[in-house]
C-alpha atoms as a PDB file:
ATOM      1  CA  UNK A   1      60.225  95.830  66.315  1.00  0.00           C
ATOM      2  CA  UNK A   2      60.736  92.594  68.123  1.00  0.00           C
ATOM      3  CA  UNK A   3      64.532  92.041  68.826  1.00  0.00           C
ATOM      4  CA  UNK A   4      66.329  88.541  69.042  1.00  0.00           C
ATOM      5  CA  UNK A   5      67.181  88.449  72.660  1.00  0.00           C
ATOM      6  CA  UNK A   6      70.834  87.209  73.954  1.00  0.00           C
ATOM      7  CA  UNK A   7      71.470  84.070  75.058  1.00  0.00           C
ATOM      8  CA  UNK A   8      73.835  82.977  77.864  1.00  0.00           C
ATOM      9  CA  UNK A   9      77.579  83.188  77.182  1.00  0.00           C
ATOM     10  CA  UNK A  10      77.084  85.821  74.487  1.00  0.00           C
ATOM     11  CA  UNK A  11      80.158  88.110  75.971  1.00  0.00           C
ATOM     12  CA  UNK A  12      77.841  91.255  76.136  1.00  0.00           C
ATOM     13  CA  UNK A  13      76.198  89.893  79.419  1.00  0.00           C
ATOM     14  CA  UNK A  14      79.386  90.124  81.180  1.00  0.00           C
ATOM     15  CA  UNK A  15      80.387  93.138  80.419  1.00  0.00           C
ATOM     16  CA  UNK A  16      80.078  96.877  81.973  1.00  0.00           C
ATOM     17  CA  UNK A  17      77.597  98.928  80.178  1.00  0.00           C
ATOM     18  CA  UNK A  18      78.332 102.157  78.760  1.00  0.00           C
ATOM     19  CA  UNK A  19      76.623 105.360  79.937  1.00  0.00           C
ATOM     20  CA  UNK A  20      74.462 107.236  77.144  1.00  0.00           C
ATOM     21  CA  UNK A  21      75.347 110.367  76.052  1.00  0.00           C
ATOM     22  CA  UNK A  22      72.257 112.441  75.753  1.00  0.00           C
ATOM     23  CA  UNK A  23      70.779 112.484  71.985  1.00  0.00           C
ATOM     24  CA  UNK A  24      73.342 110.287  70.880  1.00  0.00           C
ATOM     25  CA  UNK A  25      71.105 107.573  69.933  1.00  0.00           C
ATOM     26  CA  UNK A  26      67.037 107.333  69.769  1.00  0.00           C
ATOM     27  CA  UNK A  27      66.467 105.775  73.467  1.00  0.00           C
ATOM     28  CA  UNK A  28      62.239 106.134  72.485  1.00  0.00           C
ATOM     29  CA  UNK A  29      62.491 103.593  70.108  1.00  0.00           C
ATOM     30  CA  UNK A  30      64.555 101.657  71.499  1.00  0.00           C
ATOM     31  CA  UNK A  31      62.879 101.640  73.995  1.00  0.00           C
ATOM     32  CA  UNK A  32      59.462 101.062  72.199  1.00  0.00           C
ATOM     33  CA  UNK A  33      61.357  98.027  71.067  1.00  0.00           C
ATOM     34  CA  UNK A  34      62.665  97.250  73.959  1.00  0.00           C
ATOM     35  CA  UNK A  35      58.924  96.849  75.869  1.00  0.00           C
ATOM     36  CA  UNK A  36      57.848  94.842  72.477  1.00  0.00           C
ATOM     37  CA  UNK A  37      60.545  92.469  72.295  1.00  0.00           C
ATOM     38  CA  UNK A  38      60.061  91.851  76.458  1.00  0.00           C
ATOM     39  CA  UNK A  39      56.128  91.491  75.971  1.00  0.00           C
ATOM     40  CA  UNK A  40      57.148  88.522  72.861  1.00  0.00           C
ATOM     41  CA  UNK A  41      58.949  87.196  75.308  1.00  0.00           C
ATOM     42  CA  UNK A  42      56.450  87.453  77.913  1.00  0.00           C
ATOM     43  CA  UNK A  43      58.976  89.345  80.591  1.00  0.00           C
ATOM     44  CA  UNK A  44      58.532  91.884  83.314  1.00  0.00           C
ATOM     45  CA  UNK A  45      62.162  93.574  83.169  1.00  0.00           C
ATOM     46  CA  UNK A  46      64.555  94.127  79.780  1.00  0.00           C
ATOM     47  CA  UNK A  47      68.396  95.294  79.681  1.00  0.00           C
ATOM     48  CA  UNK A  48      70.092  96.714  76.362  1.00  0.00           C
ATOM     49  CA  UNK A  49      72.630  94.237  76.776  1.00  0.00           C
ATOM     50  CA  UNK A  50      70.480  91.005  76.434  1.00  0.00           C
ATOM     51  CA  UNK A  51      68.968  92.639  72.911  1.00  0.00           C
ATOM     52  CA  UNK A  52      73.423  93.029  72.509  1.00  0.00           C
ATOM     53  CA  UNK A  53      73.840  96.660  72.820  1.00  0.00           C
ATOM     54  CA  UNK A  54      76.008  97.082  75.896  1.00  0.00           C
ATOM     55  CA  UNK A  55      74.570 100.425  77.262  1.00  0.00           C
ATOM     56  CA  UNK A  56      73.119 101.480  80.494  1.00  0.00           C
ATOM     57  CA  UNK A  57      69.600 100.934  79.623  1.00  0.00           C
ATOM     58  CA  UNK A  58      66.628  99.094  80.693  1.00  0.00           C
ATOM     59  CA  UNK A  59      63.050  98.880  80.959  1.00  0.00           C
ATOM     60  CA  UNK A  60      60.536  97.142  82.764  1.00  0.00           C
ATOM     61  CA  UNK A  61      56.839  96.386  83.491  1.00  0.00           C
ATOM     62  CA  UNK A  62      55.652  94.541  86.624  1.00  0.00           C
ATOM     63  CA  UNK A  63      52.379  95.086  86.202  1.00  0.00           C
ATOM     64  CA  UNK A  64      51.483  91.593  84.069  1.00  0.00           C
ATOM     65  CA  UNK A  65      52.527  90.421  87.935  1.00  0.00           C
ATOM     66  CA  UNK A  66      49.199  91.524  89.073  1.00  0.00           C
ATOM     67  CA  UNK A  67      47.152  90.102  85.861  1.00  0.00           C
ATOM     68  CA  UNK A  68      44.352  87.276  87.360  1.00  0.00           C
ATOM     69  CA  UNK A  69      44.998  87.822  91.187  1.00  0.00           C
ATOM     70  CA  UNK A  70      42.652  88.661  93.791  1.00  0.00           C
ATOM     71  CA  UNK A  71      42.378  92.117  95.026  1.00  0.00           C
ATOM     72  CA  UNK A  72      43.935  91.475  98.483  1.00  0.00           C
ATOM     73  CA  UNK A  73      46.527  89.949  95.905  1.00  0.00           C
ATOM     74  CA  UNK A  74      47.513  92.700  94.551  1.00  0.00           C
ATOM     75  CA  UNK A  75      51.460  93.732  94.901  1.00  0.00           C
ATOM     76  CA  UNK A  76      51.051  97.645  94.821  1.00  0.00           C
ATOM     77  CA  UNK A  77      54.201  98.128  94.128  1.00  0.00           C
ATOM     78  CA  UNK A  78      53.816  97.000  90.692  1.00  0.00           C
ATOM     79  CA  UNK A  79      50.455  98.931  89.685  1.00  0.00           C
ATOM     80  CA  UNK A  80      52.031 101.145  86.939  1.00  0.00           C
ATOM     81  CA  UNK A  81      54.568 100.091  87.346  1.00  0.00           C
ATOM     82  CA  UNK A  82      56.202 100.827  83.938  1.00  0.00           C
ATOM     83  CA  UNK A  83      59.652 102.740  83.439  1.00  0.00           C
ATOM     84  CA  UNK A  84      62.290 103.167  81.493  1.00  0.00           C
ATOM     85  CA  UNK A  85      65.771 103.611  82.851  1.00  0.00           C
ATOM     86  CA  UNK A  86      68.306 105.683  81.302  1.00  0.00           C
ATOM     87  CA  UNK A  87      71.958 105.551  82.745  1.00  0.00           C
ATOM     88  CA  UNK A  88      70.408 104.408  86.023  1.00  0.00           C
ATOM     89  CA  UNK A  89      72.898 104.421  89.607  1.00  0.00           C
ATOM     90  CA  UNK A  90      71.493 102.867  92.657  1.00  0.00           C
ATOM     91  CA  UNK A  91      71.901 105.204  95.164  1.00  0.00           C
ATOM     92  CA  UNK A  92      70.783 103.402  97.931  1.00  0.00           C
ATOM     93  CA  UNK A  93      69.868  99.851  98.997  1.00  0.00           C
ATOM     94  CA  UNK A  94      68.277  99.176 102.484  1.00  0.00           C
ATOM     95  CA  UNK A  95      65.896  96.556 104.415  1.00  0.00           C
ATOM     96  CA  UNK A  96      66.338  92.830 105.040  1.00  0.00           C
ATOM     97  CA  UNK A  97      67.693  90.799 102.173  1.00  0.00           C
ATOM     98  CA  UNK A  98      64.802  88.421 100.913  1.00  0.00           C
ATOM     99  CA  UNK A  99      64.401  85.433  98.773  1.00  0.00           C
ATOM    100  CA  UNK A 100      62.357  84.742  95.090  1.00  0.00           C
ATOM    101  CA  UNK A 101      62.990  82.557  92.368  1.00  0.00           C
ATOM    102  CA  UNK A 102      64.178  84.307  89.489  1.00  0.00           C
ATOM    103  CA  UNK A 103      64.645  83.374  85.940  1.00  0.00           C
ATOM    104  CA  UNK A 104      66.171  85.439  83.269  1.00  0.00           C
ATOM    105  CA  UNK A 105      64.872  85.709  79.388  1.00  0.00           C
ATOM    106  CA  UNK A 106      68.696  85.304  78.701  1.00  0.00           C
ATOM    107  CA  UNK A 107      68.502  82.148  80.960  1.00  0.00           C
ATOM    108  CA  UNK A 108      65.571  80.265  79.250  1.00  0.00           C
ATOM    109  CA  UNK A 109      64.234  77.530  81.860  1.00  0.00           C
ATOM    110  CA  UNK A 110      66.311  78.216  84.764  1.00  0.00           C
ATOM    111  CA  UNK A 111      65.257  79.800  87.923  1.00  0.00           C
ATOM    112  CA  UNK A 112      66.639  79.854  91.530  1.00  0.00           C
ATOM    113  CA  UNK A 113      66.637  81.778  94.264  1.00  0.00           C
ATOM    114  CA  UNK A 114      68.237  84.835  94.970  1.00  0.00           C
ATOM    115  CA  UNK A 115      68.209  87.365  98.052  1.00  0.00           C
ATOM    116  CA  UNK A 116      68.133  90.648  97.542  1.00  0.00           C
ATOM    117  CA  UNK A 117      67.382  94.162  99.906  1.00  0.00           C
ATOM    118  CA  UNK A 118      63.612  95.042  99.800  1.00  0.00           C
ATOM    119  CA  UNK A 119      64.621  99.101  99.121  1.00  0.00           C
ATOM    120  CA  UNK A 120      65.971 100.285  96.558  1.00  0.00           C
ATOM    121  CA  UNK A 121      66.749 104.127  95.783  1.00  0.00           C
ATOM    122  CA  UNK A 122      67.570 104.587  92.332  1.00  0.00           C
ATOM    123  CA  UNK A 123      68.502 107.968  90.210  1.00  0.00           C
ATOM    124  CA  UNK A 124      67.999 107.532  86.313  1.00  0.00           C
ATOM    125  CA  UNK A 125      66.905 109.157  83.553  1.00  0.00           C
ATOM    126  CA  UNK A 126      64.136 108.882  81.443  1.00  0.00           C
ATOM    127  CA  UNK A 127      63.013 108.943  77.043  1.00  0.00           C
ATOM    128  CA  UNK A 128      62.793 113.051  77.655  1.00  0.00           C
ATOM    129  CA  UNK A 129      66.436 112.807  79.937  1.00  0.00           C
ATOM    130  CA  UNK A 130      64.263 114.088  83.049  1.00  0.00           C
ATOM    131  CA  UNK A 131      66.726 112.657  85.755  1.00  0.00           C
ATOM    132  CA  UNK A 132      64.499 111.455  88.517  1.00  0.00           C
ATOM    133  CA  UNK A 133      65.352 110.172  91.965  1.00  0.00           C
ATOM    134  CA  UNK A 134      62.742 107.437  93.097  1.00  0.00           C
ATOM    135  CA  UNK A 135      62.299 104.663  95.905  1.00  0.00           C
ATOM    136  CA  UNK A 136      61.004 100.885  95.188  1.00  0.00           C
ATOM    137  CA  UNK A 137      60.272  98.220  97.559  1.00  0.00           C
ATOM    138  CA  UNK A 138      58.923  94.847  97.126  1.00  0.00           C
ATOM    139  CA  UNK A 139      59.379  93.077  94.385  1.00  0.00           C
ATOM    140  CA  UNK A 140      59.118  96.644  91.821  1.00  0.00           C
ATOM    141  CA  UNK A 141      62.672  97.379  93.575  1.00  0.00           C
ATOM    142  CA  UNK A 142      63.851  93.403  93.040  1.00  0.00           C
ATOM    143  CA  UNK A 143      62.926  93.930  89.230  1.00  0.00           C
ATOM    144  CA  UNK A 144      65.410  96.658  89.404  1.00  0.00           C
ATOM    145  CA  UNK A 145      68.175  95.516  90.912  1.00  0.00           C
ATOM    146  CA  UNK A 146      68.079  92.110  88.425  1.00  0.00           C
ATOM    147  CA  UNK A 147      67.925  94.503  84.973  1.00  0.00           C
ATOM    148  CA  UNK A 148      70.325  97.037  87.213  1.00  0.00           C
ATOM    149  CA  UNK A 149      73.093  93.888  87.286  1.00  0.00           C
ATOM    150  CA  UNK A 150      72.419  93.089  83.487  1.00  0.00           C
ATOM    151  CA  UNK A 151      74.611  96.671  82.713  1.00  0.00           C
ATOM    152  CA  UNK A 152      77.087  95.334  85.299  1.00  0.00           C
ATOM    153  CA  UNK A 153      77.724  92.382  83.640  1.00  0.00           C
ATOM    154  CA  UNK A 154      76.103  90.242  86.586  1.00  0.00           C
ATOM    155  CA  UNK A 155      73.813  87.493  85.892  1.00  0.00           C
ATOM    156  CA  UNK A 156      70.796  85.927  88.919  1.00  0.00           C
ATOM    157  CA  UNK A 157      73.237  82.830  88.462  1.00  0.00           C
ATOM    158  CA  UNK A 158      76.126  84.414  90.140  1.00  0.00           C
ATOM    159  CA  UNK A 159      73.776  84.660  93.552  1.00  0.00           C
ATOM    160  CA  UNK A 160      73.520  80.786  93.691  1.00  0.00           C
ATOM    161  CA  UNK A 161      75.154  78.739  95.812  1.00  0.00           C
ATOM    162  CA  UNK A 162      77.789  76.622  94.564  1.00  0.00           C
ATOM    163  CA  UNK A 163      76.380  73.383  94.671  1.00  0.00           C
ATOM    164  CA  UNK A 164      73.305  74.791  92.479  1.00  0.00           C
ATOM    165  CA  UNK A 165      75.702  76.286  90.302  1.00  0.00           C
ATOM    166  CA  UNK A 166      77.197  73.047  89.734  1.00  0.00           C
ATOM    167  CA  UNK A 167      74.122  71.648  89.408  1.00  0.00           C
ATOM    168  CA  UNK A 168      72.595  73.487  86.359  1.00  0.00           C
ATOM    169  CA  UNK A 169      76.334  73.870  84.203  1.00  0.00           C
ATOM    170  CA  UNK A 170      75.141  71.296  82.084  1.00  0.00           C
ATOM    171  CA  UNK A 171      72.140  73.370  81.196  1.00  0.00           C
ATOM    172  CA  UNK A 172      73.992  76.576  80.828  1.00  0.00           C
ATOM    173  CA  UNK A 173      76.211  74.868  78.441  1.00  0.00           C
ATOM    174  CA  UNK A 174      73.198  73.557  76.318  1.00  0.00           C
ATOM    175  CA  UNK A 175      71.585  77.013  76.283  1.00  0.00           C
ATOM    176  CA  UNK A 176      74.907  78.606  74.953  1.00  0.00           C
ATOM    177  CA  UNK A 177      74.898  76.226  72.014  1.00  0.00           C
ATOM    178  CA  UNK A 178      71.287  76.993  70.821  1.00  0.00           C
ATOM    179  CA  UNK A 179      69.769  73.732  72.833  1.00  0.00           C
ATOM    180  CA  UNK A 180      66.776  75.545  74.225  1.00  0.00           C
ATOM    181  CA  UNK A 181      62.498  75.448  74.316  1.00  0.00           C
ATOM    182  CA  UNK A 182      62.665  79.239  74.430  1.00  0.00           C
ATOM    183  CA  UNK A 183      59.003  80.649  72.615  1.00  0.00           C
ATOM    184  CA  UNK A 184      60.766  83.871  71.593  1.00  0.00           C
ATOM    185  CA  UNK A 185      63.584  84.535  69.204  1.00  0.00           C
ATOM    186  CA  UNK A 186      67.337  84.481  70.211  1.00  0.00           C
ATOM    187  CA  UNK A 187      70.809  84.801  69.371  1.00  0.00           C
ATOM    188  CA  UNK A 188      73.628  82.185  70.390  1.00  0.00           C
ATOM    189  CA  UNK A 189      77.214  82.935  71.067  1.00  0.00           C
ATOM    190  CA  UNK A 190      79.028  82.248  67.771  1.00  0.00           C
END
């Protein structure tokens, strides 16, 4: 089932995520929804809280990244590259910080840059609650850390500089209030 996904300055997005409790709730089809409302939407990475459930949650798929590039093109850290993350803690993050332009599906039409570490160790669980304990790099452990921030309340447009910050407000402000071009479904603050 495709799921209207939150706007900016829906409340949700800034707040903590709860952990799961095991069998508490169905997390295989949410998640199932989950990947089908981020494919609608044409994303790579999904939190609970943008569909408004504020639990630690998310999944993502990088490998669309790959779709129509070369074979020397190829980022292999995306080739199946498709997870689910259950009540996911970052256990490490190493490497030098670099930059990409990031957008958000909660963020409709804005992107900027943001740095991030290129390693990421992260323990989570998954659908079955196998916990797991698994290193990323590249830009599978950047996809991470941006859906990892979601259940912190932490949006790619606290990274910005000021200025740039300043700079897209109005935009922000239009996107709360339903003025958007977004192609998928979504639901405004009230």
């Amino acid at each position: 089932m495709i799921l209207p996904i939150v706007a900016y300055g829906d409340p949700v997005l800034r707040k903590r995520a709860q952990e799961i409790e095991p069998n508490s709730i169905d997390v295989k089809t949410l998640s199932e929804n989950m990947f089908e409302t981020m494919y609608a939407a044409s994303g790579i990475g999904l939190a609970a809280p943008q569909i408004g459930q504020s639990i630690r949650m998310f999944v993502v798929d990088g490998e669309p990244l790959n779709e129509g590039e070369a074979e020397e093109d190829i980022d292999e850290s995306l080739v199946g590259f498709k997870k689910v993350f259950i009540n996911p803690e970052i256990v490490e993050e190493a490497g030098d910080d670099w930059g990409f332009e990031e957008g958000c599906l909660s963020i409709p039409g804005i992107r900027g840059e943001v740095f991030r570490p290129e390693i990421v160790v992260v323990r989570y669980f998954d659908t079955d609650w196998n916990e797991h304990e698994e290193e990323f790099d590249g830009m599978a452990a950047r996809i991470i850390q941006h859906e990892y921030d979601h259940l912190d309340g932490k949006l790619f447009t606290d990274y910005l500089p000021p200025l740039r910050r300043q700079l897209i407000k109005r935009k922000l402000s239009e996107i709360t209030k339903g003025k958007t071009d977004a192609e998928y479904r979504m639901k405004f603050p009230k």
